[in-house]
Protein backbone atom coordinates (compact mmCIF):
# COMPACT_ATOMS: atom_id res chain seq x y z
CA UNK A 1 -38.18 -116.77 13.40
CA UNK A 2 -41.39 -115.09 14.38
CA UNK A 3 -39.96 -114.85 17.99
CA UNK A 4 -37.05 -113.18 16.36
CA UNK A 5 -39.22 -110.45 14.79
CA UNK A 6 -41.17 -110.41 17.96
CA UNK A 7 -38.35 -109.80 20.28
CA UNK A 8 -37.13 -106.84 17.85
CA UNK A 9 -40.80 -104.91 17.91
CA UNK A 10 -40.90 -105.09 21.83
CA UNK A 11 -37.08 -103.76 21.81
CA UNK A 12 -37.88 -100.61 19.63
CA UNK A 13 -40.66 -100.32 21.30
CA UNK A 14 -38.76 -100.14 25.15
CA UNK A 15 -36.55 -97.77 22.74
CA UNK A 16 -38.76 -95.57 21.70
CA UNK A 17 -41.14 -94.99 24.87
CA UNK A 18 -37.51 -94.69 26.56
CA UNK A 19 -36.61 -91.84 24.53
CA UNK A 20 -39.76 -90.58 24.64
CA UNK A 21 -39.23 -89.85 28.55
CA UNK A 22 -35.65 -88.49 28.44
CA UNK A 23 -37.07 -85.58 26.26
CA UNK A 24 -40.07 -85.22 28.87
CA UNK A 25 -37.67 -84.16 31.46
CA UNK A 26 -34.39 -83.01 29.64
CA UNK A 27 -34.70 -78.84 30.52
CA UNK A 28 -34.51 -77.08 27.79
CA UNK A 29 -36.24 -73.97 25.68
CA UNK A 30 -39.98 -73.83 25.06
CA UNK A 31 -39.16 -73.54 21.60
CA UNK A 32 -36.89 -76.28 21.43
CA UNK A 33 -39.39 -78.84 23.42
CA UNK A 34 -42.30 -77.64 20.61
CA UNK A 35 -39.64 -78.68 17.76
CA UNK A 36 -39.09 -82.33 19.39
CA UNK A 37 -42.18 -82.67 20.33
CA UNK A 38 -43.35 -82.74 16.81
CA UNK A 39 -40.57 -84.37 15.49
CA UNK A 40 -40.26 -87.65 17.77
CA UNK A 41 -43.71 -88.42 16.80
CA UNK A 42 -42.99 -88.29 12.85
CA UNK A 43 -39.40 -90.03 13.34
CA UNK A 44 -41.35 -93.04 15.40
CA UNK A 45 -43.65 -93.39 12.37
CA UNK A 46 -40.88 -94.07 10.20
CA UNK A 47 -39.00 -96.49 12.47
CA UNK A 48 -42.10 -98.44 12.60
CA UNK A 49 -43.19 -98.61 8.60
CA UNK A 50 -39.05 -99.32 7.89
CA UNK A 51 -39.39 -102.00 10.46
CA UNK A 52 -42.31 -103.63 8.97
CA UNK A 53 -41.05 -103.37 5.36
CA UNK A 54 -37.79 -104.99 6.59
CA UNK A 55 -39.67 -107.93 7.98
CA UNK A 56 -41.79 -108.08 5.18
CA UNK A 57 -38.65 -108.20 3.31
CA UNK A 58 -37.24 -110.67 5.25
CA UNK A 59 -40.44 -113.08 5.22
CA UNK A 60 -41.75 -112.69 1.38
CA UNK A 61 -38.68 -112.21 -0.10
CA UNK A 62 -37.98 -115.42 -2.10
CA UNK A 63 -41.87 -115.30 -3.08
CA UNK A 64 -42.85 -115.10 -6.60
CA UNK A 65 -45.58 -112.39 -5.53
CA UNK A 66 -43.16 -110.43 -3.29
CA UNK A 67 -43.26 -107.23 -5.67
CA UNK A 68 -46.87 -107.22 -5.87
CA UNK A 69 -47.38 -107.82 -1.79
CA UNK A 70 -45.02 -104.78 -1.44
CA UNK A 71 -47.26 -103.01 -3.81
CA UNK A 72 -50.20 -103.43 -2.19
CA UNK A 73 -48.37 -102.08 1.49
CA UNK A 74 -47.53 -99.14 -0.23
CA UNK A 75 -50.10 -98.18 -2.07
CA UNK A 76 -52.19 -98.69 1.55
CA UNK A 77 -49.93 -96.80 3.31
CA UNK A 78 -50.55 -93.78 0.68
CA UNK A 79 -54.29 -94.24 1.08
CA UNK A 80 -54.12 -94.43 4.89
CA UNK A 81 -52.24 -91.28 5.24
CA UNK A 82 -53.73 -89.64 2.15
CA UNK A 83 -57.41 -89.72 3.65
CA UNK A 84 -56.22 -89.08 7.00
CA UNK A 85 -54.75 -85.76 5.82
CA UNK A 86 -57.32 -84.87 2.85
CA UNK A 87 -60.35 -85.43 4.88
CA UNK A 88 -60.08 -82.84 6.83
CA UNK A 89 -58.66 -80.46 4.19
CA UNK A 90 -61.34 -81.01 1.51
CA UNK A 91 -64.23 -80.70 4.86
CA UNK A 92 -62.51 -77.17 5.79
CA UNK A 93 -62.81 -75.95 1.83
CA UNK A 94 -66.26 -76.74 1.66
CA UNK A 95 -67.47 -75.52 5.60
CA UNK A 96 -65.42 -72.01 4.46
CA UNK A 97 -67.58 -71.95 1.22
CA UNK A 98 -70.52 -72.24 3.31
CA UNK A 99 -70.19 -70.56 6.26
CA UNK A 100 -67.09 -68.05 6.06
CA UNK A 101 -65.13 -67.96 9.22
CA UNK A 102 -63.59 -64.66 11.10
CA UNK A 103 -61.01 -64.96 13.03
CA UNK A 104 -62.01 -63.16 16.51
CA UNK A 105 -65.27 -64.33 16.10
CA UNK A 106 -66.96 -65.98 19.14
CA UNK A 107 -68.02 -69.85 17.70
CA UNK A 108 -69.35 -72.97 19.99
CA UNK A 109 -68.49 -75.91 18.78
CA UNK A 110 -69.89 -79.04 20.45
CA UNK A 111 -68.68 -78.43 24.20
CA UNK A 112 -66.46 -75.87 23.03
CA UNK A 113 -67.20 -72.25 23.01
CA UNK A 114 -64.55 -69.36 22.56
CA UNK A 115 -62.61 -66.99 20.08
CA UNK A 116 -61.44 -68.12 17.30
CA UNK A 117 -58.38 -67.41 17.49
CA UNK A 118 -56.73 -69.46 14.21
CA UNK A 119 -58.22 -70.75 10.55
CA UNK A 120 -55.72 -72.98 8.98
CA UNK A 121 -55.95 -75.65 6.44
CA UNK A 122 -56.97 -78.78 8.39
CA UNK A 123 -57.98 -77.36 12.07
CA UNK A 124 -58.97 -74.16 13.55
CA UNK A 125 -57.95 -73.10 16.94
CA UNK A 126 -60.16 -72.18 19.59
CA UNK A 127 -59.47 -70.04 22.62
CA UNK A 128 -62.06 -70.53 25.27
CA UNK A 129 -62.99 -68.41 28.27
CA UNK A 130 -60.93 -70.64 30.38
CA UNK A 131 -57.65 -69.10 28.03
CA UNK A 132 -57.26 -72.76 26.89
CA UNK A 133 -56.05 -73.65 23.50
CA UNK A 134 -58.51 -76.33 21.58
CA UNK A 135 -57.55 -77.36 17.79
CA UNK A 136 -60.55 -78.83 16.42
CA UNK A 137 -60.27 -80.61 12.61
CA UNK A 138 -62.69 -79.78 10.53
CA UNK A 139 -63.85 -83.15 9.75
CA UNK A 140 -65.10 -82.77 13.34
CA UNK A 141 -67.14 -79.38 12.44
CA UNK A 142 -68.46 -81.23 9.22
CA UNK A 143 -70.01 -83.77 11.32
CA UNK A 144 -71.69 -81.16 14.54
CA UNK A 145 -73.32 -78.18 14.73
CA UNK A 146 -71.72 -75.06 14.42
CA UNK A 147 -72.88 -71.56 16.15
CA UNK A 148 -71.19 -68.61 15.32
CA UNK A 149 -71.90 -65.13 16.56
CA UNK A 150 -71.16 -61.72 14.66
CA UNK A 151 -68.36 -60.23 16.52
CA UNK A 152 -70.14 -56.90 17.93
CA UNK A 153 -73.09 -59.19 18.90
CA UNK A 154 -70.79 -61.24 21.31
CA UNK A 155 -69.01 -58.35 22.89
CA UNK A 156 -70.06 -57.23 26.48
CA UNK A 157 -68.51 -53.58 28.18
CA UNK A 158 -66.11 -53.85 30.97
CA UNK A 159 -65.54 -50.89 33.36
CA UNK A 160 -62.56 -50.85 36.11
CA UNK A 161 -60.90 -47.69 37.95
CA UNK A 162 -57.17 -47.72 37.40
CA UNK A 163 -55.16 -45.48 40.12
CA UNK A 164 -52.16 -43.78 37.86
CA UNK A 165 -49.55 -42.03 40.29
CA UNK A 166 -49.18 -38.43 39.39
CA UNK A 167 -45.83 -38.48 38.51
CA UNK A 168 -47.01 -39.98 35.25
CA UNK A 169 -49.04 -36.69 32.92
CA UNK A 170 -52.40 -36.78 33.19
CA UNK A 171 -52.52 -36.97 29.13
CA UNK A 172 -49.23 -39.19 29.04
CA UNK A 173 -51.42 -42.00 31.14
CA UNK A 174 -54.47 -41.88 29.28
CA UNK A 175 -52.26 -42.72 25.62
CA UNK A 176 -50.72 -45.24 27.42
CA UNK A 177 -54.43 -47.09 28.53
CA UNK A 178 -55.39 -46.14 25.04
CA UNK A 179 -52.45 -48.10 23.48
CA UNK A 180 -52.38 -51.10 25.87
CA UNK A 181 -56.36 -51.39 24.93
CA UNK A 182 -55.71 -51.52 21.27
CA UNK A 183 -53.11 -53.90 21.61
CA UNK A 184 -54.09 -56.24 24.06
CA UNK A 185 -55.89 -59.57 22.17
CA UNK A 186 -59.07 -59.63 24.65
CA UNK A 187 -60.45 -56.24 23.45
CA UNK A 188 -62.45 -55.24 20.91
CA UNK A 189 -61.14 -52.85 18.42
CA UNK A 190 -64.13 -52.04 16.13
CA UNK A 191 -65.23 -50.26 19.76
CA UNK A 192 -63.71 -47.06 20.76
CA UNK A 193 -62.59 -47.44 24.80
CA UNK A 194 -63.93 -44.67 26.94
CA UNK A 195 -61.83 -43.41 29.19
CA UNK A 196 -61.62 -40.31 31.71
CA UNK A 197 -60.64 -39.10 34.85
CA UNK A 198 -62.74 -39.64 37.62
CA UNK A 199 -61.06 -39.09 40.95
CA UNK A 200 -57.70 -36.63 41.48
CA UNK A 201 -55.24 -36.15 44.90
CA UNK A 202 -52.21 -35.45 45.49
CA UNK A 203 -50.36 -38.51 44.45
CA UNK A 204 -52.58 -40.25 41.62
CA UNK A 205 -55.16 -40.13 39.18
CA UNK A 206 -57.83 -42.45 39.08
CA UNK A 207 -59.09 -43.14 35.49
CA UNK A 208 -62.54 -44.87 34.54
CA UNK A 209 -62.11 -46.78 31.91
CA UNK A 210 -64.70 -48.71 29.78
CA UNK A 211 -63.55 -51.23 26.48
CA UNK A 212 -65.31 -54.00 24.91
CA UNK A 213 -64.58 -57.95 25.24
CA UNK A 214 -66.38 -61.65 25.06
CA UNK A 215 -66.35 -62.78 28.56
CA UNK A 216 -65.66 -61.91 31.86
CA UNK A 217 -62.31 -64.05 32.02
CA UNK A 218 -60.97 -61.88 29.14
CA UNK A 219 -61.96 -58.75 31.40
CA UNK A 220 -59.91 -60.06 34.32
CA UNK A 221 -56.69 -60.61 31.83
CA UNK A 222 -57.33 -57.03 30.48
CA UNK A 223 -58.06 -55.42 34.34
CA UNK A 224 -54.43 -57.25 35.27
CA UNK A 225 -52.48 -56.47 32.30
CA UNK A 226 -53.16 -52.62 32.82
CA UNK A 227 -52.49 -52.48 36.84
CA UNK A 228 -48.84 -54.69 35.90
CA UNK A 229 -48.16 -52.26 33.55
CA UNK A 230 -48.80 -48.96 35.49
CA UNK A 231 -46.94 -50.62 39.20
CA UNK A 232 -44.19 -51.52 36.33
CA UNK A 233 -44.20 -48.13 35.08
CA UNK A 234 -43.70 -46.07 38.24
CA UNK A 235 -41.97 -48.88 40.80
């Protein structure tokens, strides 16, 4: 019998990592591979705690302690999941009591050191200098140091010289730096961007412009984003 049940676990397991790879390489949306992709995980959970109440079921069933054995599962499974999920809720109410976080603001955390780009319940989201994406739990945080910069104390000016063709107004280009500054995630807004015309011919304007950011990775982004836009503009 214990082969039996045996057997069964390694055949949803085959299942499951089966499965598992179809959706790895099945083309679809990004948005539709974010949905499965934290679904499968949830819906393999529950295949695995009905298959081991079934066999529990099957085993303990004519026992005179079967309702208290099933008890006992349960009320494990609750704790298991319970302090999985409130530990790092009840760490993140009492870090925020102490040390209020901003989102924007530059934080290290252990080898980590970024924006922080997202406070949420149980995690906050860290975007590094590399652009990566890092969720961190805060029963992590609770348990390292944590350095945390004022914003303006972190930020660094950033100068480039964009060419702007002439066929775009003078006045007409500098709104549209102005606006793609203030919009743009890697600048600062609490700063004011400088920016003026430094060189003029025939064919295009060359504008000096100066903004505020954390790192010179967040420069570059900005410094590509605004040539793109202005060879989109006039191509």
């Amino acid at each position: 019998m214990t082969v039996y049940y045996l057997a069964f676990a390694i055949g949803i397991f085959v299942v499951l990592r089966y499965l598992s790879k179809v959706l790895g390489t099945v083309s679809y949306s990004r948005a539709v591979y974010r949905v499965l992709a934290r679904i499968f995980p949830v819906v393999e959970l529950i295949i695995w705690l009905a298959f081991g109440l079934w066999v529990i079921n099957q085993l303990f069933d004519d026992l005179p302690y079967y309702p208290l054995l099933v008890s006992a599962v349960a009320i494990g499974i609750v704790l298991i999941f319970g302090w999985y999920f409130l530990r790092d809720f009840i760490s993140g109410i009492i870090l925020k009591a102490e040390m209020p976080l901003e989102k924007n603001q530059h934080i290290g955390v252990h080898n980590n050191q970024g924006l922080l780009r997202r406070v949420g319940y149980r995690s906050i989201e860290i975007e590094t200098h590399k652009g990566e994406l890092v969720k961190i739990p805060y029963s992590q945080l609770a348990s390292g140091s944590i350095h945390l910069l004022n914003k303006n104390d972190s930020l660094q000016s950033y100068e480039m010289k964009l060419p702007v063709s002439t066929s775009i107004p003078m006045q007409e280009a500098r709104d549209m730096i102005t606006r793609s500054l203030l919009l743009l995630p890697w600048v600062a807004v609490s700063k004011e961007p400088s920016i003026k015309v430094v060189d003029k011919t025939a064919t295009q304007n060359v504008f000096s412009i100066s903004y505020y950011t954390t790192s010179s990775s967040y420069a570059s982004n900005v410094n590509e984003h605004l040539v793109r836009q202005f060879e989109e503009v006039t191509s």
